[in-house]
Protein backbone atom coordinates (compact mmCIF):
# COMPACT_ATOMS: atom_id res chain seq x y z
CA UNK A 1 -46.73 -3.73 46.15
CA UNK A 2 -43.76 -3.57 48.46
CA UNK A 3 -43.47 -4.93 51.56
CA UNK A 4 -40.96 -4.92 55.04
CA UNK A 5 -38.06 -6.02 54.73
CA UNK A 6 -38.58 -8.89 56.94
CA UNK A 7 -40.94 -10.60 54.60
CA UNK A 8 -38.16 -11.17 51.92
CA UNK A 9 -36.46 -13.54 54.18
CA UNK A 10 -39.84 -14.76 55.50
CA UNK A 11 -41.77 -17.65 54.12
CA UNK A 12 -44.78 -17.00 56.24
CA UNK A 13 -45.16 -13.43 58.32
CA UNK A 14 -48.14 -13.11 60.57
CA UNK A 15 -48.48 -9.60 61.59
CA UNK A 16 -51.35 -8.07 64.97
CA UNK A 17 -53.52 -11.65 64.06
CA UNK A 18 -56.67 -11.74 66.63
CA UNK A 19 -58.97 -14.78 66.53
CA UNK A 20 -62.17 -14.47 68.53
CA UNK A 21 -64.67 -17.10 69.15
CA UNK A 22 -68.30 -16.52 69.62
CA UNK A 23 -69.43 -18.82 73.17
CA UNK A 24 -72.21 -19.44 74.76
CA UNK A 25 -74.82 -16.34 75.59
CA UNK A 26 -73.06 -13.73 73.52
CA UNK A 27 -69.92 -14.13 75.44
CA UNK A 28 -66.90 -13.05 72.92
CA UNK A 29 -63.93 -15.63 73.64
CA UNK A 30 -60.57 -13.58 72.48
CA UNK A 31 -58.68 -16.72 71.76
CA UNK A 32 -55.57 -15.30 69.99
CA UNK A 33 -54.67 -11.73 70.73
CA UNK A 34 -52.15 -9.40 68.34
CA UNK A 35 -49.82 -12.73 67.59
CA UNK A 36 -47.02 -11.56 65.08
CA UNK A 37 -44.07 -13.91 64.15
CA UNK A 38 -42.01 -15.09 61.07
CA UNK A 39 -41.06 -18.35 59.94
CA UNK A 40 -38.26 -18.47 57.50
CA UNK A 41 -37.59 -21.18 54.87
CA UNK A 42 -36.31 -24.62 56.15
CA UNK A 43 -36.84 -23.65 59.62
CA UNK A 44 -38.85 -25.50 62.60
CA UNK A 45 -40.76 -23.17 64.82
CA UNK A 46 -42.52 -24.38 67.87
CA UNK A 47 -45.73 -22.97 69.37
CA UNK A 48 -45.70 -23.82 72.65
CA UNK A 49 -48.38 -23.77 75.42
CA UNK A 50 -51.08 -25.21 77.96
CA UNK A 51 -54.09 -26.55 76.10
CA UNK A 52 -56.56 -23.82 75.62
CA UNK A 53 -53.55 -21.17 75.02
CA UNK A 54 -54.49 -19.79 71.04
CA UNK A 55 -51.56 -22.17 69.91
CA UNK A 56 -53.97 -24.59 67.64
CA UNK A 57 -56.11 -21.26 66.52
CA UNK A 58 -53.04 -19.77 66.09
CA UNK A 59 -51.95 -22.24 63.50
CA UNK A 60 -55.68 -23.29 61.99
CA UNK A 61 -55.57 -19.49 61.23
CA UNK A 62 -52.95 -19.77 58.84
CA UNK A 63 -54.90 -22.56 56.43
CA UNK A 64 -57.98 -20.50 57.28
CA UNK A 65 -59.65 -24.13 58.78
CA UNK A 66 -60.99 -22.41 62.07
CA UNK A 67 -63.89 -24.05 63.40
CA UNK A 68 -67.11 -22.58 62.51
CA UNK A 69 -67.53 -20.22 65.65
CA UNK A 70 -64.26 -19.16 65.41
CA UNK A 71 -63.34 -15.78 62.80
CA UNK A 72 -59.66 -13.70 62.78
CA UNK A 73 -61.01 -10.29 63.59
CA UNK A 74 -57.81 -8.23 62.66
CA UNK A 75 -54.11 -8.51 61.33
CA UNK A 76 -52.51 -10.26 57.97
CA UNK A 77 -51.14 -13.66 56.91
CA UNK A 78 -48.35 -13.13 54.44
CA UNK A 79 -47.55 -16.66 52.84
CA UNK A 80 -44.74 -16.09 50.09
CA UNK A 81 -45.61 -12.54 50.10
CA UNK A 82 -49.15 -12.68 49.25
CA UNK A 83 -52.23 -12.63 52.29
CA UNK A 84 -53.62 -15.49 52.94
CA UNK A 85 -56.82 -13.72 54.78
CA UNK A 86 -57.44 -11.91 51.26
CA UNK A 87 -57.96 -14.90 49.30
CA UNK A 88 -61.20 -16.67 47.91
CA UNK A 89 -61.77 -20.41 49.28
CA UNK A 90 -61.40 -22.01 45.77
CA UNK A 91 -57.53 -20.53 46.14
CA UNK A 92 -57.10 -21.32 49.27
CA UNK A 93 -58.31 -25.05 48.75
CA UNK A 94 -55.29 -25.29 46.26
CA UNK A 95 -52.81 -23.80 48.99
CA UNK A 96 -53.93 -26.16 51.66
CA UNK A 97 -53.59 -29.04 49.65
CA UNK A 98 -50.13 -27.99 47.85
CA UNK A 99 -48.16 -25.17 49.35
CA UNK A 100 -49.24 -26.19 53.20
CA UNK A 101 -49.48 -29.08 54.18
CA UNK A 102 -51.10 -30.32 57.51
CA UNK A 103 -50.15 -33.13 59.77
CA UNK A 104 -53.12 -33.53 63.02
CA UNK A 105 -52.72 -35.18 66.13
CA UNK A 106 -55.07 -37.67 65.46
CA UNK A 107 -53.85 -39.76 62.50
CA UNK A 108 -57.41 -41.79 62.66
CA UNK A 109 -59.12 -38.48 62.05
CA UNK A 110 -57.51 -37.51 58.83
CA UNK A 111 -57.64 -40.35 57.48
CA UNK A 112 -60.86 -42.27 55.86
CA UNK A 113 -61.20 -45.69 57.38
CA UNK A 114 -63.62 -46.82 54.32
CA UNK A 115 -60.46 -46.43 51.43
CA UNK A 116 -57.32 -47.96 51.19
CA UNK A 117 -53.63 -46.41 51.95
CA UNK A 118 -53.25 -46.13 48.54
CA UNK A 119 -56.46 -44.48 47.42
CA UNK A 120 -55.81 -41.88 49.98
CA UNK A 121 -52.31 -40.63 48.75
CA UNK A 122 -53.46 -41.03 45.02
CA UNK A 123 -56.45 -38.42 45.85
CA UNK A 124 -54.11 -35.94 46.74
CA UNK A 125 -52.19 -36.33 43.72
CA UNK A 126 -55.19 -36.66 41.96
CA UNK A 127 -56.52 -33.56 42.91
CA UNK A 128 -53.38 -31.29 42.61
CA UNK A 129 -51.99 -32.56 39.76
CA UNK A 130 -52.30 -34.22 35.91
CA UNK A 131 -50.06 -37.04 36.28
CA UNK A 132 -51.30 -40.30 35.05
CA UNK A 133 -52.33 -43.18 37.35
CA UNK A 134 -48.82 -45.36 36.81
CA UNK A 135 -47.24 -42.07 37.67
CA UNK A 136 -49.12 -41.65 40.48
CA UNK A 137 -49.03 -44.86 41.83
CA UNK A 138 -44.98 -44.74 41.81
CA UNK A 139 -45.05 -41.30 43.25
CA UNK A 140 -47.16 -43.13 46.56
CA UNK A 141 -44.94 -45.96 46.60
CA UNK A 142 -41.72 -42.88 46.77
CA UNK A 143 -43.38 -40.91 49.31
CA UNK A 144 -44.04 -43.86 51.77
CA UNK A 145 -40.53 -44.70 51.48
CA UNK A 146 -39.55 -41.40 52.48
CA UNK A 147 -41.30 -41.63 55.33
CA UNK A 148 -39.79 -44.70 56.30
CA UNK A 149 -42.66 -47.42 55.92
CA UNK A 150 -41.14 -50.46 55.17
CA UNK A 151 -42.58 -52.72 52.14
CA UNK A 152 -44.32 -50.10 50.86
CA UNK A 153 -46.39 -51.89 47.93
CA UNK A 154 -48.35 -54.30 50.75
CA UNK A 155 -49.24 -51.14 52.76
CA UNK A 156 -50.44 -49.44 49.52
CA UNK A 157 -53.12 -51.61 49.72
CA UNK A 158 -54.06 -51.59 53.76
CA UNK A 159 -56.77 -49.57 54.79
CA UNK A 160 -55.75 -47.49 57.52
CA UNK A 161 -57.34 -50.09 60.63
CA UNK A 162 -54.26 -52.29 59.89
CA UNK A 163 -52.17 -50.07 60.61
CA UNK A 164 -50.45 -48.94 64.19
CA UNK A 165 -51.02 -45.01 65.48
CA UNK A 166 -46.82 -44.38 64.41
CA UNK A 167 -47.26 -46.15 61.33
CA UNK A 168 -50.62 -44.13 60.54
CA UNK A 169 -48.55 -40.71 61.53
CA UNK A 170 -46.10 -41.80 59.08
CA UNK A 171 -48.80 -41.79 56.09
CA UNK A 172 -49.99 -38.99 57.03
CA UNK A 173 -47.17 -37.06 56.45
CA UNK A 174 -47.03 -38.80 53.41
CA UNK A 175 -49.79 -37.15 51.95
CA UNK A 176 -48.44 -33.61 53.50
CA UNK A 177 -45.60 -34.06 52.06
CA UNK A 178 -46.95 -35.56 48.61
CA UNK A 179 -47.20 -32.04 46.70
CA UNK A 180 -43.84 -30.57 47.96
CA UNK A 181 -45.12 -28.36 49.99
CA UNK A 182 -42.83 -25.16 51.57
CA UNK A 183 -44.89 -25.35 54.63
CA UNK A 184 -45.66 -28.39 56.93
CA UNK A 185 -48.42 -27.45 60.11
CA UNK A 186 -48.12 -30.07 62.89
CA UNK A 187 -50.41 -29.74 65.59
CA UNK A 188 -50.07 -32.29 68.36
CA UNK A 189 -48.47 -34.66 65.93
CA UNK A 190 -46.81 -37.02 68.35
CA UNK A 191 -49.77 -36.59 71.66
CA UNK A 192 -51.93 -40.02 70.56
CA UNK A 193 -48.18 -42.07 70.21
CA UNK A 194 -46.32 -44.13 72.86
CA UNK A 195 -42.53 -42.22 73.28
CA UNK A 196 -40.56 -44.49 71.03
CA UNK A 197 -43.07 -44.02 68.39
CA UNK A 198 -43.19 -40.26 69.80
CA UNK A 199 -39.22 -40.16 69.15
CA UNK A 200 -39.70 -41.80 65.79
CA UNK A 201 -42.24 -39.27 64.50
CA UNK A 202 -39.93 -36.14 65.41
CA UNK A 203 -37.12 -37.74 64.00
CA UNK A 204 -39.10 -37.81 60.47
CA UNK A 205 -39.74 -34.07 60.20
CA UNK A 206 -36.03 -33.85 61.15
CA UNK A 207 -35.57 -35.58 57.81
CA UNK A 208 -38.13 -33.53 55.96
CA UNK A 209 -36.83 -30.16 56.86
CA UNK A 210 -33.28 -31.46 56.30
CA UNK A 211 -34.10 -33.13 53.01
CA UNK A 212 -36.86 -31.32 51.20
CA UNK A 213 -36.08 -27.55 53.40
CA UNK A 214 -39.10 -27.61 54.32
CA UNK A 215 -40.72 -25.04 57.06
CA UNK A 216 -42.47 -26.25 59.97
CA UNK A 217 -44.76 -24.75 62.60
CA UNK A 218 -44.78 -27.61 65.20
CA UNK A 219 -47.71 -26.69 68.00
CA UNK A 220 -46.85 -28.64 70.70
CA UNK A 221 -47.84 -28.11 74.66
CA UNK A 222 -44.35 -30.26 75.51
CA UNK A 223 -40.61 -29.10 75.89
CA UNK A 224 -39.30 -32.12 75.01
CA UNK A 225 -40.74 -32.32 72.13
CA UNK A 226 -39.91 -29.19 71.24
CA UNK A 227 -36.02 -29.66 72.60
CA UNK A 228 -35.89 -32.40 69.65
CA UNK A 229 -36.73 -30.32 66.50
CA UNK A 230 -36.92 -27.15 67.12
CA UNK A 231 -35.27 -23.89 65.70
CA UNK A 232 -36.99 -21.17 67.05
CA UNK A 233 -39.49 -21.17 70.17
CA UNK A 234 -42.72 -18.62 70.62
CA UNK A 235 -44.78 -19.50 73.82
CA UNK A 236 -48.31 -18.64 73.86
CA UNK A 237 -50.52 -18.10 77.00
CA UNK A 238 -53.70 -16.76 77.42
CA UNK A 239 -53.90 -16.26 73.58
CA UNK A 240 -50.81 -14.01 73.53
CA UNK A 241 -47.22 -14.16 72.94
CA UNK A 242 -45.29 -13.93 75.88
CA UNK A 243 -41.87 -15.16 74.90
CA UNK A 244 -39.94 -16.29 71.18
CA UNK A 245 -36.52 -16.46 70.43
CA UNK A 246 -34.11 -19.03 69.49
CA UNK A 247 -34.53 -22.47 70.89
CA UNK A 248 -31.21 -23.00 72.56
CA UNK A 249 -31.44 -19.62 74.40
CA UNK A 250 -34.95 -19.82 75.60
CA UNK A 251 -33.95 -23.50 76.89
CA UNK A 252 -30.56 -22.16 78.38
CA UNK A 253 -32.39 -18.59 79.76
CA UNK A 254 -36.11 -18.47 79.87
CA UNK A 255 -37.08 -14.77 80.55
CA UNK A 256 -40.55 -15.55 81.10
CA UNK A 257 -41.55 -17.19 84.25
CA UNK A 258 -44.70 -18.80 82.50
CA UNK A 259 -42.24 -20.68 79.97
CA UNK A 260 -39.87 -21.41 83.42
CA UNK A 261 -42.71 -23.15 84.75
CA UNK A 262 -43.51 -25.11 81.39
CA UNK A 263 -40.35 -26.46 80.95
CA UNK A 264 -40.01 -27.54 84.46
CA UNK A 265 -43.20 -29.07 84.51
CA UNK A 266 -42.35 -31.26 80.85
CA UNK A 267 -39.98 -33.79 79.88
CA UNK A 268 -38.77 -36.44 81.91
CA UNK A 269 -37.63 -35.23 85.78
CA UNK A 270 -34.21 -35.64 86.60
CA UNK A 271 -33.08 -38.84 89.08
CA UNK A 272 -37.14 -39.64 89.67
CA UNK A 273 -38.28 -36.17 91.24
CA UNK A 274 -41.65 -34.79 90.64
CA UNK A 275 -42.27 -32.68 87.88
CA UNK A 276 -43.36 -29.54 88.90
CA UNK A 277 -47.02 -28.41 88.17
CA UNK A 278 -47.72 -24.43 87.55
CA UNK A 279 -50.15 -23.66 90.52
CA UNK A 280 -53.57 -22.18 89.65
CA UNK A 281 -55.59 -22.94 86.36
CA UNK A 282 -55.44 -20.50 82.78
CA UNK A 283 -57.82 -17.41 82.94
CA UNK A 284 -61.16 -17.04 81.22
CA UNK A 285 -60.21 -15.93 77.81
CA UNK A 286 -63.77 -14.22 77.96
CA UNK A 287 -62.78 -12.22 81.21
CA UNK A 288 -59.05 -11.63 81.39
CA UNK A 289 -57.24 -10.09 84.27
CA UNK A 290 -56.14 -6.40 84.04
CA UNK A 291 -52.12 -6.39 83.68
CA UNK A 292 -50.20 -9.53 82.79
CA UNK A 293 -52.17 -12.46 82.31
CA UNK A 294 -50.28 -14.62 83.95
CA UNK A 295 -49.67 -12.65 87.10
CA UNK A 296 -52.74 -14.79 89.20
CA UNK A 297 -50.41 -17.70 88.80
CA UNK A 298 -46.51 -16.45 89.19
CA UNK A 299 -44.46 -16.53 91.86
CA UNK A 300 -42.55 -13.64 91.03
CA UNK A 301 -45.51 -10.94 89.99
CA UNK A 302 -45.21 -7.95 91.91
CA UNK A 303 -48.30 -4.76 92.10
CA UNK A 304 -47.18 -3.42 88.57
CA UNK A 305 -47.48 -6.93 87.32
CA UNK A 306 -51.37 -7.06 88.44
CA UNK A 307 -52.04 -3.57 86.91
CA UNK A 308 -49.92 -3.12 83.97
CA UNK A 309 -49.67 -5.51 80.70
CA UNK A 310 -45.82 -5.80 79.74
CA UNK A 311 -44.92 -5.39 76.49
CA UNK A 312 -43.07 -7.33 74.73
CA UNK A 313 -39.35 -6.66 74.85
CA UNK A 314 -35.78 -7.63 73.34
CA UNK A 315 -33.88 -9.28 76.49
CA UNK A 316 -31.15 -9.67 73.79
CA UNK A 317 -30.75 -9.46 70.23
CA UNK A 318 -33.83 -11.74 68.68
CA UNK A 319 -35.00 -13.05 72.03
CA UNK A 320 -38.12 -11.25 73.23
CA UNK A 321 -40.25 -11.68 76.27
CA UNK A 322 -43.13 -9.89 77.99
CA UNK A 323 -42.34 -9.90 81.01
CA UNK A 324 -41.76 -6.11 83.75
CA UNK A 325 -39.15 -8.90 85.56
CA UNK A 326 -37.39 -10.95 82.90
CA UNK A 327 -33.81 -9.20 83.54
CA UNK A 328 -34.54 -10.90 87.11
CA UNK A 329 -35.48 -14.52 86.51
CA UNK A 330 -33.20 -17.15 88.02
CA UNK A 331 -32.00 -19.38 85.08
């Protein structure tokens, strides 16, 4: 079975992927719309966007955990070559808990306040794996180290209500982290933390991806969180892809005026001046405008912009946008 040429260099290759959520009264919610992007080994991608954008069903598509209204209604998943969308639960199960591994925003929701530290990093050893207890037990005490949690056989035996929201993060990645996995998902990981912590967090999948090449798909709704890890940028809005490229030339020349607005309006402002809010709210992913999306809310949208979709084109070499006026933006 041969495929392009891109997936060779590609350790996951999402190709047209559509996500649709059944609402309220029948009304068919088209939260991610013909998303296709690569992510190659040891590389950090962020998914950037407003909340509500696709970017989290974007990324719960991958591990196939989409909530329970939600189904992908067209396009592939290659992970390592092989589609994830083609492959019984049971299989996927294993994936999920060895080859991906997921890191929430909430560290209180992933972990189980009723068992200790220790019992929760063993289980996913347990699970995935024959070693013996004194094996796995030493493995727990290695991976909290390498997360950078300091006396690590006390906190073995904490449940997780002792802990603080960073050091909680920390053991969550942990447990991502425990199988070896060639793919880390973070949604949000840093959102619940105060910006030291938030600074501390980043700086740990730093280490990962530089120590264990590891691939990460950060979702994130913040540039400056993005600015601090990332390799490669794709901004989502209105459950499509409206700009991805490198990071350092989408922060030095954003071609789409949505991700303009976005980074103007996150991070910290410059010598105490307002950030900048985009005017106008998201659209009704159940009744989207004709023509670009986010033509309601742009400054710069002109009649084509309001009756034609752009596609998505190559400003320069790897650095696409969808945009009829990116040649024009002021950078």
């Amino acid at each position: 079975m041969s495929h392009d040429g891109a997936t060779a260099t590609s350790l996951l290759e999402v190709t047209d992927l559509s996500v649709e959520i059944e609402g309220r009264e029948g009304r068919t919610v088209k939260v991610a719309r013909g998303l296709s992007f690569s992510l190659a080994p040891g590389r950090v991608m962020g998914v950037i966007g407003e909340s509500g954008s696709g970017k989290s069903m974007a990324a719960l598509s991958v591990v196939r955990l989409l909530p329970r209204a939600a189904s992908v209604t067209g396009g592939r998943i290659l992970f390592k070559g092989e589609d994830l969308l083609a492959k019984p639960a049971a299989a996927m199960r294993a994936i999920r808990g060895k080859d991906i591994g997921m890191i929430l925003q909430d560290p209180s929701v992933s972990l189980d306040p009723l068992y200790t530290v220790g019992d929760q990093i063993d289980e996913a050893l347990r699970v995935h794996t024959r070693m013996p207890r004194a094996a796995r037990r030493q493995r727990a005490l290695e991976l909290l180290q390498a997360v950078g949690i300091p006396s690590p056989e006390v906190r073995l035996t904490q449940y997780p209500h002792e802990m603080s929201g960073g050091m909680l993060q920390r053991v969550v990645a942990a447990i991502a982290i425990a199988l070896n996995p060639a793919l880390l998902i973070a949604d949000e990981p840093t959102t619940a933390l105060d910006p030291t912590i938030q600074v501390q967090v980043l700086d740990l999948l730093a280490s990962l991806r530089d120590r264990l090449r590891v691939s990460i798909l950060l979702i994130t709704h913040d540039f400056g969180v993005a600015a601090h890890i990332c390799d490669d940028i794709m901004v989502i809005y209105a459950g499509e892809i409206v700009e991805t490229g490198p990071a350092h030339a989408i922060f030095d020349s954003p071609r789409h005026p949505y991700t303009r607005a976005l980074m103007q309006s996150s991070g910290a402002p410059e010598g105490g001046r307002r950030l900048a809010t985009i005017d106008g709210a998201p659209p009704d992913l159940a009744s989207l405008p004709v023509g670009c999306a986010f033509a309601p809310r742009c400054a710069l949208a002109v009649d084509r912009c309001r009756a034609e979709t752009p596609p998505s084109r190559e400003v320069v070499p790897g650095h696409r946008a969808a945009c009829w006026r990116s040649e024009e933006i002021p950078v």
